[in-house]
N, C-alpha and C. Protein backbone atom coordinates (compact mmCIF):
# COMPACT_ATOMS: atom_id res chain seq x y z
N UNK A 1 -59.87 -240.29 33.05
CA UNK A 1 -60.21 -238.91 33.27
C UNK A 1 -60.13 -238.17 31.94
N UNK A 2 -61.07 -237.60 31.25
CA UNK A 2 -61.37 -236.79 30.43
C UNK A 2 -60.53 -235.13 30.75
N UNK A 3 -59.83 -234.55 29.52
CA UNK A 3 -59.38 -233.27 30.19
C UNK A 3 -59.90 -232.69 28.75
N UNK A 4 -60.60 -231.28 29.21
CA UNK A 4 -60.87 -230.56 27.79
C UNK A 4 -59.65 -229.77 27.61
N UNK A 5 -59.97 -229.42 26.37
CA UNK A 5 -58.59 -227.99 26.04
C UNK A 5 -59.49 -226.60 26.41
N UNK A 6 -59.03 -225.47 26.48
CA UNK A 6 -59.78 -223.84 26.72
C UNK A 6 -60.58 -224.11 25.70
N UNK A 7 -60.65 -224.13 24.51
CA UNK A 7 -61.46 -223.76 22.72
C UNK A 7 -62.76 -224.91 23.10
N UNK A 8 -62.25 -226.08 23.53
CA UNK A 8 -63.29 -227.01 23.77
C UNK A 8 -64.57 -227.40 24.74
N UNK A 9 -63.92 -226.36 25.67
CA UNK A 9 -64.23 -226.20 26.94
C UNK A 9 -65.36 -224.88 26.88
N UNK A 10 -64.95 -224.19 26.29
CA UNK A 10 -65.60 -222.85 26.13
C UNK A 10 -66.81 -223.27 24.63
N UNK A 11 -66.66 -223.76 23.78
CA UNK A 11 -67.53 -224.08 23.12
C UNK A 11 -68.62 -224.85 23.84
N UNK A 12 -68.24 -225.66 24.74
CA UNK A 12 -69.33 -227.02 25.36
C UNK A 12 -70.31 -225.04 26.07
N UNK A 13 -69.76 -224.56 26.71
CA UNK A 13 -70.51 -223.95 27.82
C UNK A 13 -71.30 -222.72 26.98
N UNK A 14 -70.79 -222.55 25.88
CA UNK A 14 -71.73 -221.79 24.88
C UNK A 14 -72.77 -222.68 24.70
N UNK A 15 -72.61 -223.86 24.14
CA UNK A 15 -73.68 -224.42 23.49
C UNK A 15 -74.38 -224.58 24.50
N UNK A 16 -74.30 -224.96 26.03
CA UNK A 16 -75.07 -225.05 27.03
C UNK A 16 -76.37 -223.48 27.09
N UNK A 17 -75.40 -222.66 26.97
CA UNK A 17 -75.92 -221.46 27.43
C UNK A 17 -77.05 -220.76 26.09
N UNK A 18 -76.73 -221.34 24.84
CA UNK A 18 -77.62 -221.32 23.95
C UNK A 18 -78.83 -222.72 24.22
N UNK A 19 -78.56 -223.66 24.29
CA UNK A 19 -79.76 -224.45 24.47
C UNK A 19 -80.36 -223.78 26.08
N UNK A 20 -79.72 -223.13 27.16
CA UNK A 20 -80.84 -222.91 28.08
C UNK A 20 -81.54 -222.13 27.95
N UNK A 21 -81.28 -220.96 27.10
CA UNK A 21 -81.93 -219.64 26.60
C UNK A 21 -82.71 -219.86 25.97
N UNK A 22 -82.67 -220.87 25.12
CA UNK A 22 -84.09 -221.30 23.62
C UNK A 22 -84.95 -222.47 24.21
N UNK A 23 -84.73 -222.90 25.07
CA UNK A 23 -85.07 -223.84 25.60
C UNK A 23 -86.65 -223.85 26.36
N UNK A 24 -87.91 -224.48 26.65
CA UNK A 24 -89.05 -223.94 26.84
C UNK A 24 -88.75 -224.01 28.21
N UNK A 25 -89.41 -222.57 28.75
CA UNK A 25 -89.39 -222.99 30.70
C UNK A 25 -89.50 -224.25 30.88
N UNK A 26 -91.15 -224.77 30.61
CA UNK A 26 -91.54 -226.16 30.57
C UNK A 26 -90.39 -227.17 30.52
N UNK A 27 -89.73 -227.41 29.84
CA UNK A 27 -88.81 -227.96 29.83
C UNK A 27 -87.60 -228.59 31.18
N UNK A 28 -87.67 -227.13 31.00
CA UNK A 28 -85.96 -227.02 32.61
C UNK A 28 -86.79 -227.37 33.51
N UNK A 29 -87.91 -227.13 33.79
CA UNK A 29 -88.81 -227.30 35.26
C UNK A 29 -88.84 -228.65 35.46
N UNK A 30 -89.61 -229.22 34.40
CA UNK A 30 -89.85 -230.49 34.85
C UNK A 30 -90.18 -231.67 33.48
N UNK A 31 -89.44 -232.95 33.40
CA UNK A 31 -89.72 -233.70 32.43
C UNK A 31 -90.27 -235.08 32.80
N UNK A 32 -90.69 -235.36 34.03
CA UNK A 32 -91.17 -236.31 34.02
C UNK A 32 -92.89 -236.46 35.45
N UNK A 33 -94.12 -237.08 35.38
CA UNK A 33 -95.04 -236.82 35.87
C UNK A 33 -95.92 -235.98 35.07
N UNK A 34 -96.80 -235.41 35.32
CA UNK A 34 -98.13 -235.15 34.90
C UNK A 34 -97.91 -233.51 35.35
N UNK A 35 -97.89 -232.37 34.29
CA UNK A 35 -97.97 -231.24 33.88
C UNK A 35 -98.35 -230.74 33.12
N UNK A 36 -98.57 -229.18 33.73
CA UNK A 36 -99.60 -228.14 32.18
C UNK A 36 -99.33 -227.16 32.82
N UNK A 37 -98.70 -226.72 32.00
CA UNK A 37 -98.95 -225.14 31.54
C UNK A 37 -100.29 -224.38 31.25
N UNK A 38 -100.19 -223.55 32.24
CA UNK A 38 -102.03 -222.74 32.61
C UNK A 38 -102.26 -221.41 31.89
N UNK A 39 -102.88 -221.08 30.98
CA UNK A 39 -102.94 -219.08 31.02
C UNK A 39 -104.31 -218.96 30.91
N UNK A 40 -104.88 -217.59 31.46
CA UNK A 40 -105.37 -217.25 31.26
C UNK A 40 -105.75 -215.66 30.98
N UNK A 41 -106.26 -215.86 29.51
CA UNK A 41 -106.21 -214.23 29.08
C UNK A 41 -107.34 -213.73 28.89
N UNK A 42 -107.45 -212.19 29.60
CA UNK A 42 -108.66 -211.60 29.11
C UNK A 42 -108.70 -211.57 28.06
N UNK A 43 -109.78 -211.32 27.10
CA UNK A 43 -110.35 -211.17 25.61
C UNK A 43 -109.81 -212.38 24.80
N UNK A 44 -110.45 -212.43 23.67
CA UNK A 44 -110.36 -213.70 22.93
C UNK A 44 -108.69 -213.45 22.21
N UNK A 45 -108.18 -212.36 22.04
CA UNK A 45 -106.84 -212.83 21.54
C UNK A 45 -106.20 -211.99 22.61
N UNK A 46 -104.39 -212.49 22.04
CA UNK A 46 -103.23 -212.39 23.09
C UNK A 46 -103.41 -210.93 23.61
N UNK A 47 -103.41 -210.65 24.76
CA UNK A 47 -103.12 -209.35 25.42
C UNK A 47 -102.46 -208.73 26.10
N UNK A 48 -102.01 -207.81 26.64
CA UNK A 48 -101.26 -208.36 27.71
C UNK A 48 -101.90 -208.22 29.20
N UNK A 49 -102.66 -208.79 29.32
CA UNK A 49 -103.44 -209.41 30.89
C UNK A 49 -103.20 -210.49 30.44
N UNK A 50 -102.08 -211.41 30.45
CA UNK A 50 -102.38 -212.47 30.62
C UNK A 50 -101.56 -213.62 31.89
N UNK A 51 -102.51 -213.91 32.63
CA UNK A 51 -101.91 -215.10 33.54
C UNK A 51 -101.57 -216.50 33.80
N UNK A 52 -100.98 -216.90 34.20
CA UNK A 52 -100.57 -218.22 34.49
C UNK A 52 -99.93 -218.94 35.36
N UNK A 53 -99.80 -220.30 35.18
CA UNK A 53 -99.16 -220.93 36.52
C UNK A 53 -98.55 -222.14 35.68
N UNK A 54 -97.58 -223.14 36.54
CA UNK A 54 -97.36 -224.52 35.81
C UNK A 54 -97.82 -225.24 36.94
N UNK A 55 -98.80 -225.77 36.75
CA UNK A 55 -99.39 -227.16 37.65
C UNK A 55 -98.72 -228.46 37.41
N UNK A 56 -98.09 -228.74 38.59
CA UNK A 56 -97.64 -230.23 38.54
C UNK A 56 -98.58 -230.88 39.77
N UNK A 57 -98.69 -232.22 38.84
CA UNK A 57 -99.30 -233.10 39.90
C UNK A 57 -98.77 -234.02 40.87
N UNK A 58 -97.72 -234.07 40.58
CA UNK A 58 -96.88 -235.49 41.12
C UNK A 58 -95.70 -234.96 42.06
N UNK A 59 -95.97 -234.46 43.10
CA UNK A 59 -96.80 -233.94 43.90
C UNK A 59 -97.69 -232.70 43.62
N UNK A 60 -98.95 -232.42 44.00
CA UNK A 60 -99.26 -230.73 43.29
C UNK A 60 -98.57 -230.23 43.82
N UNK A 61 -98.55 -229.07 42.77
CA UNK A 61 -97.83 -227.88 43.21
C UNK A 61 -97.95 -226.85 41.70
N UNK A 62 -97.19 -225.62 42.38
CA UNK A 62 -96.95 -224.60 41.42
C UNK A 62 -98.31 -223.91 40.60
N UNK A 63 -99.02 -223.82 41.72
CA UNK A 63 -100.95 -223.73 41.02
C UNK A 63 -101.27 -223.17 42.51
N UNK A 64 -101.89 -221.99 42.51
CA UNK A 64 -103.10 -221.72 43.63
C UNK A 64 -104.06 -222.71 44.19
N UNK A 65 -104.55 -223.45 43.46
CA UNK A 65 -105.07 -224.66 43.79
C UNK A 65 -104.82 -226.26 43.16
N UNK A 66 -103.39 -226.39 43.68
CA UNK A 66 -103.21 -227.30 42.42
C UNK A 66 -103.46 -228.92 43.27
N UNK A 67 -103.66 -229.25 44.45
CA UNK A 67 -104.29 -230.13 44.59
C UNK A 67 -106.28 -230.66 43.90
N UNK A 68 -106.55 -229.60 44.01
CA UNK A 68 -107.84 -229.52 43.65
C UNK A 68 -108.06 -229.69 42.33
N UNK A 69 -107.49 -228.88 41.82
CA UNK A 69 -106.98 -229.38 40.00
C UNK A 69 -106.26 -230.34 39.69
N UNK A 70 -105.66 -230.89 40.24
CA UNK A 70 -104.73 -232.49 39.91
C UNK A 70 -106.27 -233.56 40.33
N UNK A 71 -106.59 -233.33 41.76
CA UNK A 71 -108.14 -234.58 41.11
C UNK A 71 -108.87 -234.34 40.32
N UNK A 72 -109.37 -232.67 40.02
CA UNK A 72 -110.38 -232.51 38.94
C UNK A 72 -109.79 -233.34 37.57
N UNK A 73 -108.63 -233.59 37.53
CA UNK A 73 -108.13 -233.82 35.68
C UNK A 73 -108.02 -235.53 36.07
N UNK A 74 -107.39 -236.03 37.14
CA UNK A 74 -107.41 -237.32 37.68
C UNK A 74 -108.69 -237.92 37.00
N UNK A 75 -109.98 -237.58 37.64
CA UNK A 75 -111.25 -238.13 36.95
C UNK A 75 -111.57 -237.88 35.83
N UNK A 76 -110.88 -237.31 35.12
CA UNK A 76 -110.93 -237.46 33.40
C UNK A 76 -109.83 -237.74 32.45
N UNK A 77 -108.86 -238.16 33.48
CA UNK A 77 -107.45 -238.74 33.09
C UNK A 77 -106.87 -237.59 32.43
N UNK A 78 -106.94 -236.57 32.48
CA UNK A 78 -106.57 -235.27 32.26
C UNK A 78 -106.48 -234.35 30.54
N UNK A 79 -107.80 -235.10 30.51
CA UNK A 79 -108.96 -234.11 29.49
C UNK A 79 -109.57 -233.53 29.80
N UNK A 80 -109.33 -232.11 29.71
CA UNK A 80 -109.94 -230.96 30.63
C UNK A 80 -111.35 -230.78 29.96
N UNK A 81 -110.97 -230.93 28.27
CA UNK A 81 -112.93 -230.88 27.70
C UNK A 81 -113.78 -232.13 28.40
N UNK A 82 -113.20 -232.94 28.83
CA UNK A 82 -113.97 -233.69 29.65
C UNK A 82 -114.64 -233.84 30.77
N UNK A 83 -114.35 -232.62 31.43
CA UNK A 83 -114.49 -232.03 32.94
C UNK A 83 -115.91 -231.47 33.13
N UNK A 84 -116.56 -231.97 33.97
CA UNK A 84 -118.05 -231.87 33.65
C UNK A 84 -118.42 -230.68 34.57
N UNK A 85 -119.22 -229.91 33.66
CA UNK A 85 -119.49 -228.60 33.77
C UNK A 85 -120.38 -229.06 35.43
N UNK A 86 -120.22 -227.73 35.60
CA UNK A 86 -121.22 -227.16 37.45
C UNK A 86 -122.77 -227.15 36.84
N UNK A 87 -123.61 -227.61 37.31
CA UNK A 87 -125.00 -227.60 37.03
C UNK A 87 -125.88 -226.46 38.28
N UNK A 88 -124.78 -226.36 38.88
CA UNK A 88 -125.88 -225.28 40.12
C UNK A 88 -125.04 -223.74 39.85
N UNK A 89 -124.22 -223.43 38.53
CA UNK A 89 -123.37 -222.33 38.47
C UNK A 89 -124.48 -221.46 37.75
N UNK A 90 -124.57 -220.28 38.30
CA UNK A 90 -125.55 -219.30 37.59
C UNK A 90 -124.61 -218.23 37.61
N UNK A 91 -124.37 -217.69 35.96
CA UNK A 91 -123.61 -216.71 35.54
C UNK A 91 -124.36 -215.96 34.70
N UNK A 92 -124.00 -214.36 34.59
CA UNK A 92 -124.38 -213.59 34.22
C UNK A 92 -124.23 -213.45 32.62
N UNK A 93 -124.75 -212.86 31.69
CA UNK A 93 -124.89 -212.64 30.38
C UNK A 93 -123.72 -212.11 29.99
N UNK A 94 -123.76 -210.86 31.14
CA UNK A 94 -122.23 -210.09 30.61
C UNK A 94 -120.94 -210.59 29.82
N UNK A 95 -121.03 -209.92 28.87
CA UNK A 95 -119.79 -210.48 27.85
C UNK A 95 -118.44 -209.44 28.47
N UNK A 96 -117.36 -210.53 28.82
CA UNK A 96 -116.50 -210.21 29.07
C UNK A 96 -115.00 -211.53 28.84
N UNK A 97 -115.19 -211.48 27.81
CA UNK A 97 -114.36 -212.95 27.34
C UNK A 97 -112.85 -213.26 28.06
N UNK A 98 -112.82 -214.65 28.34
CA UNK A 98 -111.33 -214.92 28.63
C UNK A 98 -110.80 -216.38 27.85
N UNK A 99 -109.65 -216.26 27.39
CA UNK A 99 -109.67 -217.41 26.65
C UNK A 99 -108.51 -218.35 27.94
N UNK A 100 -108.63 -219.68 27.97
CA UNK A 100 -107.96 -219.95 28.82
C UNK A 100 -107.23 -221.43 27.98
N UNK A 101 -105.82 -221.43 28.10
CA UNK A 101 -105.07 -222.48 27.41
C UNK A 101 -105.04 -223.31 28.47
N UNK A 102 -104.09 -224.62 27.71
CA UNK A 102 -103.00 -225.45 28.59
C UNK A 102 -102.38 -226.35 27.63
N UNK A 103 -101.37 -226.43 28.07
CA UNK A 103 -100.37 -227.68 26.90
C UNK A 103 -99.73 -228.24 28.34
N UNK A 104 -99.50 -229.59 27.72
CA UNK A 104 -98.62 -230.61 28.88
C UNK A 104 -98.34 -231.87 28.42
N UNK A 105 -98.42 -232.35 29.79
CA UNK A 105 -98.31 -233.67 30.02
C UNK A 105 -99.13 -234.62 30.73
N UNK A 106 -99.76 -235.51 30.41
CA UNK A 106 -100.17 -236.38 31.30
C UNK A 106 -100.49 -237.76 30.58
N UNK A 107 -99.53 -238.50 32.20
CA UNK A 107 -99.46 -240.29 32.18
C UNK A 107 -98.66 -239.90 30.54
N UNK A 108 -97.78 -239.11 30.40
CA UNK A 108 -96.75 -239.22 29.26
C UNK A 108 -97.43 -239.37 27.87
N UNK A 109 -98.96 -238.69 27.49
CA UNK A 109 -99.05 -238.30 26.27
C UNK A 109 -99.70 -236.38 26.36
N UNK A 110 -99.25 -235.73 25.35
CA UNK A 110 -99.79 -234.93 24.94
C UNK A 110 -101.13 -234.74 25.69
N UNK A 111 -101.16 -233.33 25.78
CA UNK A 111 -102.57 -232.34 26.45
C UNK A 111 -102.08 -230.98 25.62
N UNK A 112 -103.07 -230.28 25.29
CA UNK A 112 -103.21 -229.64 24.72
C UNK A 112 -104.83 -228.90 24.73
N UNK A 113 -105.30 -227.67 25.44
CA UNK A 113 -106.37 -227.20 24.92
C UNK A 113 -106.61 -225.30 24.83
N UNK A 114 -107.66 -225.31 24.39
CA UNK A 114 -108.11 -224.13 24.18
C UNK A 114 -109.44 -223.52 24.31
N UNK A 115 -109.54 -222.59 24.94
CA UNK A 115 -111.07 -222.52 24.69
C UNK A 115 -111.43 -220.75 25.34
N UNK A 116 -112.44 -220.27 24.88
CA UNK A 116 -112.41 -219.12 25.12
C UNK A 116 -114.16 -219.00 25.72
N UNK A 117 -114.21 -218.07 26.63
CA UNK A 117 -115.32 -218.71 27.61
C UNK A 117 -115.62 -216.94 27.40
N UNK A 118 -117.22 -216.80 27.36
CA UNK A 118 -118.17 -215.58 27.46
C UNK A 118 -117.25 -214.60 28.23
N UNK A 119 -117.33 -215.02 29.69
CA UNK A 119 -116.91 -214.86 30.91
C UNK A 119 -116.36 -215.78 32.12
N UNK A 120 -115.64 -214.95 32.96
CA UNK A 120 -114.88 -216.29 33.99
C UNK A 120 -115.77 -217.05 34.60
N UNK A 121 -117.05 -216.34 34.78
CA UNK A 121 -117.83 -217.45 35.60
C UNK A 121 -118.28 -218.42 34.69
N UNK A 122 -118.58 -218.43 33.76
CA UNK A 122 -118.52 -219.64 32.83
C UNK A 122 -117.56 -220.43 32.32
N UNK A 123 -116.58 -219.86 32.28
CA UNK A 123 -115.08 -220.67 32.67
C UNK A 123 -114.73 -221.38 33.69
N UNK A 124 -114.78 -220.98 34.92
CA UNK A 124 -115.08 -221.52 36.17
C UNK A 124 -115.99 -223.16 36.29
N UNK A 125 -117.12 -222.45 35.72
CA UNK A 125 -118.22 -223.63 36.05
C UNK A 125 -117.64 -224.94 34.74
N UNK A 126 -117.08 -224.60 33.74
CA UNK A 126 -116.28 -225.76 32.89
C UNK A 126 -115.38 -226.31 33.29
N UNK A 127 -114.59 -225.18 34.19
CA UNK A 127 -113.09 -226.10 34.00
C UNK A 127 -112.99 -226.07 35.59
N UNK A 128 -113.74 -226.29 36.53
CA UNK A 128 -113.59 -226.25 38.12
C UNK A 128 -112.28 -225.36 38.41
N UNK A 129 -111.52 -225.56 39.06
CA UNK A 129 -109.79 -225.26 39.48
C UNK A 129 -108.93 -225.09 38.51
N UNK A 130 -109.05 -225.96 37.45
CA UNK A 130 -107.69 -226.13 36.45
C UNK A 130 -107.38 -224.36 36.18
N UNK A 131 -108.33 -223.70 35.92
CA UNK A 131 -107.47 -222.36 35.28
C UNK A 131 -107.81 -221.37 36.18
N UNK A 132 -107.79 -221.53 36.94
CA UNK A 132 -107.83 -220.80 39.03
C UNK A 132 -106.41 -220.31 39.46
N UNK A 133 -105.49 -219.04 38.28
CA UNK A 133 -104.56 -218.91 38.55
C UNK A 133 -104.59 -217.32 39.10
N UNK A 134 -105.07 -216.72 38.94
CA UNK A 134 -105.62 -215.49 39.12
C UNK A 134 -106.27 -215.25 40.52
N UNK A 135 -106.52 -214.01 41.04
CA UNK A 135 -107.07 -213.75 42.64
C UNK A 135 -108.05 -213.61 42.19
N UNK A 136 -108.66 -213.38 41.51
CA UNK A 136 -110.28 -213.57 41.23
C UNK A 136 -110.69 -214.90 40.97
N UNK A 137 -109.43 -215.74 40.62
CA UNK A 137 -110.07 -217.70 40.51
C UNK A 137 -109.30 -218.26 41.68
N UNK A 138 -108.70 -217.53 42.86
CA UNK A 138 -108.27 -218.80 43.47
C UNK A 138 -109.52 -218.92 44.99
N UNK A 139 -110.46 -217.99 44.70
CA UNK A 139 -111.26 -218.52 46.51
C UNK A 139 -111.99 -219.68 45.17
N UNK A 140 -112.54 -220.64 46.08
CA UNK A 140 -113.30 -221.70 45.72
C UNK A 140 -114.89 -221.67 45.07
């Protein structure tokens, strides 16, 4: 049986309480299975409209549509630039930009993207579900 002293004891629960504070959400949530971190922001830089979700796949969850987005990335092993655009999506000209991230995980390497789209409906028709975090992206 291990016994701490007070000085030793109280140092361990600092250092705890500093690594949970600096620590990435991402992190504490979840470290193992297939995850990403979702945002999506109006206009091409940081604003503050900006939304998000953490999609896990293993089981989905934590996503408005996160079954639907766990197969969309499934069939591209979860390269979202790989996600083949809608061919029957007809969107308007209107410039109204949203840039939409994700960083993660999947099958345990690095994901990482970026991309900033005219408008959501052209965002939409690229990335199906994956960035469907918003009430204007979660009807189908």
């Amino acid at each position: 049986m291990t016994h701490l002293t007070r000085p030793a004891a109280a140092g361990l629960l600092a250092a705890a309480a500093v690594l949970t504070l600096t620590a990435p959400a991402t992190a504490l949530v979840t470290r193992h299975g297939d995850w990403l971190e979702i945002t999506v922001t109006r206009g091409e830089e940081r604003s503050g409209d900006t939304r998000g979700a953490l999609l896990r796949c293993d089981p989905p969850q934590g996503h408005p549509r996160a079954a639907e987005a766990s197969a969309q990335l499934a069939t591209v092993d979860g390269d979202i630039g790989a996600l083949p655009a809608r061919k029957d999506a007809i969107c308007t000209l209107v410039s109204a930009p949203v840039t939409a991230e994700a960083h993660g995980r999947w099958h345990g390497r690095p994901v990482t993207y970026r991309e900033t789209f005219a408008n959501r409906c052209e965002m939409r028709a690229r990335t199906g579900a994956v960035f469907a975090v918003d009430a204007e992206e979660r009807r189908g």
